[in-house]
Protein backbone atom coordinates (compact mmCIF):
# COMPACT_ATOMS: atom_id res chain seq x y z
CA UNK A 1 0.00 0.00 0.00
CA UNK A 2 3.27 2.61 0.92
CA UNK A 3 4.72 1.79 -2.15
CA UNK A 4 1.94 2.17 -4.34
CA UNK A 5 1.28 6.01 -2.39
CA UNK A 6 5.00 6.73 -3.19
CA UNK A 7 5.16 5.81 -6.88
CA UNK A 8 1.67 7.19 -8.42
CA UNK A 9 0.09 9.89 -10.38
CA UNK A 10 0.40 13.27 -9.46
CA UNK A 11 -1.62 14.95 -12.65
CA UNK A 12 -4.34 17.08 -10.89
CA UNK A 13 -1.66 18.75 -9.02
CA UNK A 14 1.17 19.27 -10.91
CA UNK A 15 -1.55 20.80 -13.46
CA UNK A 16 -2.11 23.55 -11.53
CA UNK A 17 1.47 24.45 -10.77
CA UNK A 18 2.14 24.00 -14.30
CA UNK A 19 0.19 26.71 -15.24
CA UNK A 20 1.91 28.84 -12.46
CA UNK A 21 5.15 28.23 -14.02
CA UNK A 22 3.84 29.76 -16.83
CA UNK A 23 2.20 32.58 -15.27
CA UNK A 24 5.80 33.03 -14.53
CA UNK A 25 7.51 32.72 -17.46
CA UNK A 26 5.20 35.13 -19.33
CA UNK A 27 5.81 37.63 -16.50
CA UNK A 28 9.72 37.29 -17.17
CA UNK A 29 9.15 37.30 -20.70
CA UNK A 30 7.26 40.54 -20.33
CA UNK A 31 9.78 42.11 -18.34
CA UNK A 32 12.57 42.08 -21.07
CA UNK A 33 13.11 38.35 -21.79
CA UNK A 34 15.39 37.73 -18.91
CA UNK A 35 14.92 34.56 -17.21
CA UNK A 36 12.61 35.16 -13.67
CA UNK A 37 14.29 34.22 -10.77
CA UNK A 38 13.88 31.45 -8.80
CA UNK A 39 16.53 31.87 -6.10
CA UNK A 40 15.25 34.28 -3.51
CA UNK A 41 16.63 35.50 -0.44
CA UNK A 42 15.33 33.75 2.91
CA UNK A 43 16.98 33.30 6.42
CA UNK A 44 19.02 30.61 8.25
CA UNK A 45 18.70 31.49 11.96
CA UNK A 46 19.53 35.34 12.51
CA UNK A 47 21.66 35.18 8.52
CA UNK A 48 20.40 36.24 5.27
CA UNK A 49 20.94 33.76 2.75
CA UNK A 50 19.65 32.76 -0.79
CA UNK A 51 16.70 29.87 -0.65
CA UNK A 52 19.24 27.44 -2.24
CA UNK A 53 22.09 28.37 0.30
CA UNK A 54 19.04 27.64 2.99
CA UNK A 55 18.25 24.00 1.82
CA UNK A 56 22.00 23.13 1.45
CA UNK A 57 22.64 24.23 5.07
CA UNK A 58 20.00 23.23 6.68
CA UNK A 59 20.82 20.04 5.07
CA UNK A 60 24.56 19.85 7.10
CA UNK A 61 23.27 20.82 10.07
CA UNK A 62 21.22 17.75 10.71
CA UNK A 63 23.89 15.54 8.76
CA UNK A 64 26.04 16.27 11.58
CA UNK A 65 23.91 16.21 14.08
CA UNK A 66 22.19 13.05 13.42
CA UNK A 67 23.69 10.63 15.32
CA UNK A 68 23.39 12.86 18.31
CA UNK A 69 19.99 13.86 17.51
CA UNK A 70 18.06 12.19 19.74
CA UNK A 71 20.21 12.37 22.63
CA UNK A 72 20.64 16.16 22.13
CA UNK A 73 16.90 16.62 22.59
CA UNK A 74 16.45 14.57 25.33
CA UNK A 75 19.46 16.91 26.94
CA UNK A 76 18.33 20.31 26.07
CA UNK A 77 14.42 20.01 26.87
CA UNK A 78 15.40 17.60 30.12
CA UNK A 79 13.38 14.66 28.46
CA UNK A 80 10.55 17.13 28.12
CA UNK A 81 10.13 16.64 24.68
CA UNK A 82 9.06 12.96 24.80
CA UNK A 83 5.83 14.26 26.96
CA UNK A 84 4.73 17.11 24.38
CA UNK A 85 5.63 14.24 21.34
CA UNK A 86 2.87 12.01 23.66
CA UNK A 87 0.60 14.86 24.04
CA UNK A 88 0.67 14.91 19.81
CA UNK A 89 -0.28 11.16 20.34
CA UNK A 90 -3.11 11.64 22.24
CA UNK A 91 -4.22 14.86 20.41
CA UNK A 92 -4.16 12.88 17.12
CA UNK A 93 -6.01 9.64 18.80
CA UNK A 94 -5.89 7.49 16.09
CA UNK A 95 -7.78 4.22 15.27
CA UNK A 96 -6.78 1.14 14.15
CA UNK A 97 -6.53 1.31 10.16
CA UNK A 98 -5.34 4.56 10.52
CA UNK A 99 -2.84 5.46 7.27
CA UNK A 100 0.09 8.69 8.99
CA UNK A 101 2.61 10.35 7.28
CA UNK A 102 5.31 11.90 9.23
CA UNK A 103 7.38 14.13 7.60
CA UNK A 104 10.95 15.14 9.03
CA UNK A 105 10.43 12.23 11.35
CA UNK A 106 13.65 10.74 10.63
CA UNK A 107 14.80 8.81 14.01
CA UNK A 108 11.33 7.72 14.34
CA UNK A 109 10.09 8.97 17.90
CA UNK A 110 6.38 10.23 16.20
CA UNK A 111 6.34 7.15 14.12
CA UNK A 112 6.63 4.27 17.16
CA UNK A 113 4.53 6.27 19.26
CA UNK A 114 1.92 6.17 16.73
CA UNK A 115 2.40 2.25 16.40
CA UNK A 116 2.33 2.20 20.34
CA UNK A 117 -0.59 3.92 20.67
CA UNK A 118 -2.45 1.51 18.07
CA UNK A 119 -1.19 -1.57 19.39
CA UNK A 120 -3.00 -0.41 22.84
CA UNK A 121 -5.79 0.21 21.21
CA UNK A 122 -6.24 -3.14 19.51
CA UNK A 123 -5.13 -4.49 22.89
CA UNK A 124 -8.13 -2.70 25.37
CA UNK A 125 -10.37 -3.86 22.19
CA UNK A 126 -9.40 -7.55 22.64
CA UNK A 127 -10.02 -7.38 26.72
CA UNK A 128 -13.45 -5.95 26.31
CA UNK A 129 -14.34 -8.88 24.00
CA UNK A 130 -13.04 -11.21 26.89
CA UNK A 131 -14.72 -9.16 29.99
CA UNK A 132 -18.31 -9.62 27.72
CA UNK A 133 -17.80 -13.48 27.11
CA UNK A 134 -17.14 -14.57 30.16
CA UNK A 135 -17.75 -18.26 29.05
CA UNK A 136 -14.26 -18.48 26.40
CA UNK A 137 -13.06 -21.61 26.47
CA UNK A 138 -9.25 -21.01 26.67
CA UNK A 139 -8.72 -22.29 23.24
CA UNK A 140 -11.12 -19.58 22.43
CA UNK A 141 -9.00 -17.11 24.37
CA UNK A 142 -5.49 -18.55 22.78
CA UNK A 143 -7.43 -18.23 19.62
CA UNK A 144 -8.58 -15.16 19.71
CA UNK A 145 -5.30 -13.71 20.80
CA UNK A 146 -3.49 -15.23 17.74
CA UNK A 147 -5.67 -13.46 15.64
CA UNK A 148 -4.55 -10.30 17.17
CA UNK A 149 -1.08 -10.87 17.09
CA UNK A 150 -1.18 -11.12 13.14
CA UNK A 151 -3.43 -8.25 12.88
CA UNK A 152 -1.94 -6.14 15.71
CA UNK A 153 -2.10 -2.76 14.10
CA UNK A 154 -5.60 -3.37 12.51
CA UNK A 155 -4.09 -1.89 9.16
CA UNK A 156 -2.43 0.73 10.56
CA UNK A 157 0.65 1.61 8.79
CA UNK A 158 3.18 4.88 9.06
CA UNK A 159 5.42 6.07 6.32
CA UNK A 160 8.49 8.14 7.93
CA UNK A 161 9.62 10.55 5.13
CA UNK A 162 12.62 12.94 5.74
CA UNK A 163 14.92 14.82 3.41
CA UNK A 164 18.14 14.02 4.91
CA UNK A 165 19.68 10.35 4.66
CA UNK A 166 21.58 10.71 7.59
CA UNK A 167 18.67 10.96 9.42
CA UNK A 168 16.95 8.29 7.58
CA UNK A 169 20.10 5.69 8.69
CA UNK A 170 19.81 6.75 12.14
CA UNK A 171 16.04 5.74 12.19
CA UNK A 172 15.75 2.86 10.61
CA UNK A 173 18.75 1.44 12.94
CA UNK A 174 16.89 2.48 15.96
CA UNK A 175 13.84 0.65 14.93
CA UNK A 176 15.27 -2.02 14.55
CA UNK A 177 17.14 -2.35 18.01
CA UNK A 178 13.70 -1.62 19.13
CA UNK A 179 11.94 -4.18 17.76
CA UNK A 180 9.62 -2.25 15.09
CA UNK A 181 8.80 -3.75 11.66
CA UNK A 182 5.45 -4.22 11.17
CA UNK A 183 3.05 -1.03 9.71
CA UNK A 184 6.52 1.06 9.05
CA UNK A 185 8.38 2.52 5.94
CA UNK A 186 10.64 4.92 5.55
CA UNK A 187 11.22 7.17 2.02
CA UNK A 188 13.57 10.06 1.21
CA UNK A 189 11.66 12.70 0.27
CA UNK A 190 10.93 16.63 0.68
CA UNK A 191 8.19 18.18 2.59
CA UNK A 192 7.98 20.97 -0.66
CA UNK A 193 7.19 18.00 -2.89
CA UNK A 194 5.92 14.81 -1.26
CA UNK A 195 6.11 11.43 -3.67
CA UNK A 196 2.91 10.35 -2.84
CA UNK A 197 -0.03 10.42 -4.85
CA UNK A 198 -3.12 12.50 -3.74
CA UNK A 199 -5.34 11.71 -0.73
CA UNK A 200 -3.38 8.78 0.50
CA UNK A 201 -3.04 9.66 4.04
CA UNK A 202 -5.49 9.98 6.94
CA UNK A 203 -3.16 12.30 9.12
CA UNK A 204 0.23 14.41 8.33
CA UNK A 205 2.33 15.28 11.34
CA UNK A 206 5.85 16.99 11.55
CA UNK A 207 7.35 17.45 14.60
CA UNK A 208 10.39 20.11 15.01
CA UNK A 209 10.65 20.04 11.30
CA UNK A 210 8.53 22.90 9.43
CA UNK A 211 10.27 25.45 10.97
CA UNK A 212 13.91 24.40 8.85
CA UNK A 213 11.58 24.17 5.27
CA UNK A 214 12.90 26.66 3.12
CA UNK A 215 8.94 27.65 1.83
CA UNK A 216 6.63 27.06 4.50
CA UNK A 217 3.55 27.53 2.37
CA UNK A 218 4.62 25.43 -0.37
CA UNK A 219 5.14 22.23 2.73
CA UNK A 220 1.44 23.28 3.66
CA UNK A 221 0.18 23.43 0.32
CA UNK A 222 1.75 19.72 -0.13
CA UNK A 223 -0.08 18.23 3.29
CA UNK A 224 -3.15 19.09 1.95
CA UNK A 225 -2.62 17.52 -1.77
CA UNK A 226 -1.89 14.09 0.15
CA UNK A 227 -4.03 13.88 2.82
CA UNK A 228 -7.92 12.47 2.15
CA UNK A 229 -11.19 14.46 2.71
CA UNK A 230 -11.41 14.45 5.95
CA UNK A 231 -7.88 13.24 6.52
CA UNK A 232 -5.86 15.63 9.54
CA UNK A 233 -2.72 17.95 10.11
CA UNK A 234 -1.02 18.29 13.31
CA UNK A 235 2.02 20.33 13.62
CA UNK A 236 4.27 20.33 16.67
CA UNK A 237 6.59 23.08 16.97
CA UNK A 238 8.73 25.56 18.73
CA UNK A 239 6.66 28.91 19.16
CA UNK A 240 6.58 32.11 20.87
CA UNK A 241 6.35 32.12 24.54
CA UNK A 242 3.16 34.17 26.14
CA UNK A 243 4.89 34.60 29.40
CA UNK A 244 7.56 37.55 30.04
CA UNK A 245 9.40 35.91 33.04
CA UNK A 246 9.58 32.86 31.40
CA UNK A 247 10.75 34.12 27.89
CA UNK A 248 13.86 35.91 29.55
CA UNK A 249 15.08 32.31 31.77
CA UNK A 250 13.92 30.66 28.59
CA UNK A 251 16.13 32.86 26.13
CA UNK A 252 18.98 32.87 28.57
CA UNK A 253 19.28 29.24 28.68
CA UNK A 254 18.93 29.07 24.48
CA UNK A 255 21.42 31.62 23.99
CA UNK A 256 24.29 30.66 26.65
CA UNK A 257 23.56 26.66 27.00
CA UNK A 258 21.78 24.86 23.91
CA UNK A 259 25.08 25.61 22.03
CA UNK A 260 27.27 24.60 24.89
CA UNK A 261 26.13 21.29 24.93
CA UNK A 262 26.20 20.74 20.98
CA UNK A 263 29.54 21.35 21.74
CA UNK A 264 30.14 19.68 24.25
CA UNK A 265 27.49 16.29 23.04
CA UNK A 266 27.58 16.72 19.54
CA UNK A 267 30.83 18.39 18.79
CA UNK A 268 28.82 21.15 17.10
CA UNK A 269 28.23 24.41 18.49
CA UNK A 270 26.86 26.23 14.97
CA UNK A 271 24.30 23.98 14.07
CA UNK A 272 22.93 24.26 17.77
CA UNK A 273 23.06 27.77 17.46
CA UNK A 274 21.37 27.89 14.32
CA UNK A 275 18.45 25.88 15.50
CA UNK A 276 18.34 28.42 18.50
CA UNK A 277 17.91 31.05 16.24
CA UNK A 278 15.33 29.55 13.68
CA UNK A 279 12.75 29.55 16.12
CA UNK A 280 13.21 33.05 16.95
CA UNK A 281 12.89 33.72 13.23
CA UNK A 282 8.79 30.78 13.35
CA UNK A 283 6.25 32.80 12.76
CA UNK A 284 3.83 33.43 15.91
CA UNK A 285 0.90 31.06 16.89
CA UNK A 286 -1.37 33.02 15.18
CA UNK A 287 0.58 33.65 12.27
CA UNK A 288 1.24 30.25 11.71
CA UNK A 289 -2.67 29.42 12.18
CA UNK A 290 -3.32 31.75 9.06
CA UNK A 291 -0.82 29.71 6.56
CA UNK A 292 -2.37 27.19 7.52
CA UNK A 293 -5.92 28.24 6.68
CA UNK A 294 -4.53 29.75 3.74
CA UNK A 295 -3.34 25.58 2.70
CA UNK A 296 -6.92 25.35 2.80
CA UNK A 297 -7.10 23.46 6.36
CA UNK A 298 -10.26 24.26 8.33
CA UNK A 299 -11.01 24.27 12.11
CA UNK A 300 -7.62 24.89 12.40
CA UNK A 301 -7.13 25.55 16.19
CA UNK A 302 -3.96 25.34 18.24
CA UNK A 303 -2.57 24.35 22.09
CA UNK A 304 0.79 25.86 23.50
CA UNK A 305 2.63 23.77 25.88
CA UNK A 306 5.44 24.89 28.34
CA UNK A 307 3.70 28.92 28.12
CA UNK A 308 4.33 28.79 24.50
CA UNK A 309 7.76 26.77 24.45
CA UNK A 310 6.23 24.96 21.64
CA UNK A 311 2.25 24.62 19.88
CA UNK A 312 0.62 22.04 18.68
CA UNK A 313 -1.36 23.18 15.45
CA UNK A 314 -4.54 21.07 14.51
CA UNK A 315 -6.29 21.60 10.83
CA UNK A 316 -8.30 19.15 8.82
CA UNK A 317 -8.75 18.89 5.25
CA UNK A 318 -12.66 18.82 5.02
């Protein structure tokens, strides 16, 4: 079913921004032949680079960081960030069957969660059938058990897609020392243009990842084309913090630690510092509520965490 999503037709859409590329040609045509340009300037952290500049170095930073990736987070949010990554969980509730997406989920931690939380699902389901038939024989019970065990994600399946291979590696190694197989993929791909066909998934998350895509909108624009009527976006993200005391501890310890201890973890102070600085540079709650209406999500809503620290953004495609 993943591989069939990854490899189809994407007509409808890349209709419509073929006839945008042509709306720009004739408006470089029109302006005295010269070719229109296509490399803009955007920012990486607190610099001002050109888009293609962005993507390249954005790129680095989470080559080198990769192998340290996950211990990194778990040392500059204290472990925090596995209790706002379960929060997504339960915020997204989904059901057995359920077809996710998670782009920039590279080592995984959205994608085994989501497997977790399915697996318990299907496991509550199969004690309420024992607590109402009392009378199972317990060849009925080993039975009906076995049955579960081969269909222990009901259909569920997640396909982890991320940009960077490095990231990629380190994920598919750590599901594997931790046992997951089953109702997983993994593809190289980019959030701007997603290899999957059109409404093939039920719900799109990214977690810590929209904020390093070099054209926001375009990533939006690209949830929508592959998620079905009906189907659900949930971003989780750094944001702005609502509360003044906490916003000057919380920019203090950004500033003068986070970097420190890519140094001193990871070897890498820059790339730290860069990621300190691209969330100063996210757009606010609100601001980021609007592009995603604009996508053409409705009832988009959102929750801050941690006074702001980071939002989860909910929209559905409807």
């Amino acid at each position: 079913m993943a591989a069939s999503m990854v490899v189809g037709s994407r007509r409808v859409w890349d209709g419509c921004c073929r006839g945008q590329r042509v709306l720009r040609l004739l408006r470089g045509l029109c302006s005295g032949g010269q070719r229109p340009a296509t490399d803009g300037e955007t920012h990486f952290g607190f610099q001002t680079v050109s888009e293609s500049e962005k993507s390249e170095k954005v790129y680095q930073v989470f080559e080198n960081v990769a192998k340290k990736y996950d211990l990194m987070n778990d040392s500059m949010s204290l472990g925090i960030h596995r209790l706002w990554k379960d929060n997504l969980l339960h915020q997204m509730n989904p059901y057995p069957g359920s077809q996710l997406l998670d782009v920039a989920g590279g080592t995984g931690d959205i994608a085994f969660r989501f497997i977790n939380y399915v697996r318990s699902q299907r496991e509550r389901r199969i004690q309420q059938q024992l607590r109402s038939h009392q009378n199972l024989s317990w060849q009925e019970i080993t039975k009906l058990y076995h049955e579960e065990d081969h269909q222990s994600l009901g259909g569920s399946h997640v396909v982890v897609c991320d940009i960077n291979k490095e990231m990629l590696k380190v994920g598919k190694k750590k599901s594997q020392r931790l046992g997951y197989s089953k109702g997983l993929s993994w593809v190289l791909g980019d959030a701007e243009e997603l290899p999957f066909n059109n409404d093939s998934f039920d719900i799109y998350t990214i977690a810590f990842g929209i904020r390093n895509v070099t054209h926001i909108d375009q990533a939006l624009q690209e949830a929508y084309r592959v998620l079905k009527p009906g189907g659900r976006f949930l971003c989780l993200e750094f944001s702005h913090v609502n509360n003044s005391f906490i916003s000057s501890l919380y920019d203090l310890y950004s500033f003068q630690v986070i970097p420190v201890l890519g140094e001193v973890i990871a070897g890498d102070w820059k790339s730290y510092q860069y990621l300190v600085e691209s969330i100063r540079r996210f757009p606010s709650q609100v601001e980021f509520k609007e592009m995603i209406e604009d996508a053409g999500f409705l009832k988009v809503d959102y929750q801050n965490l941690g006074s702001g620290i980071v939002a989860i953004h909910s929209g559905f495609k409807l």
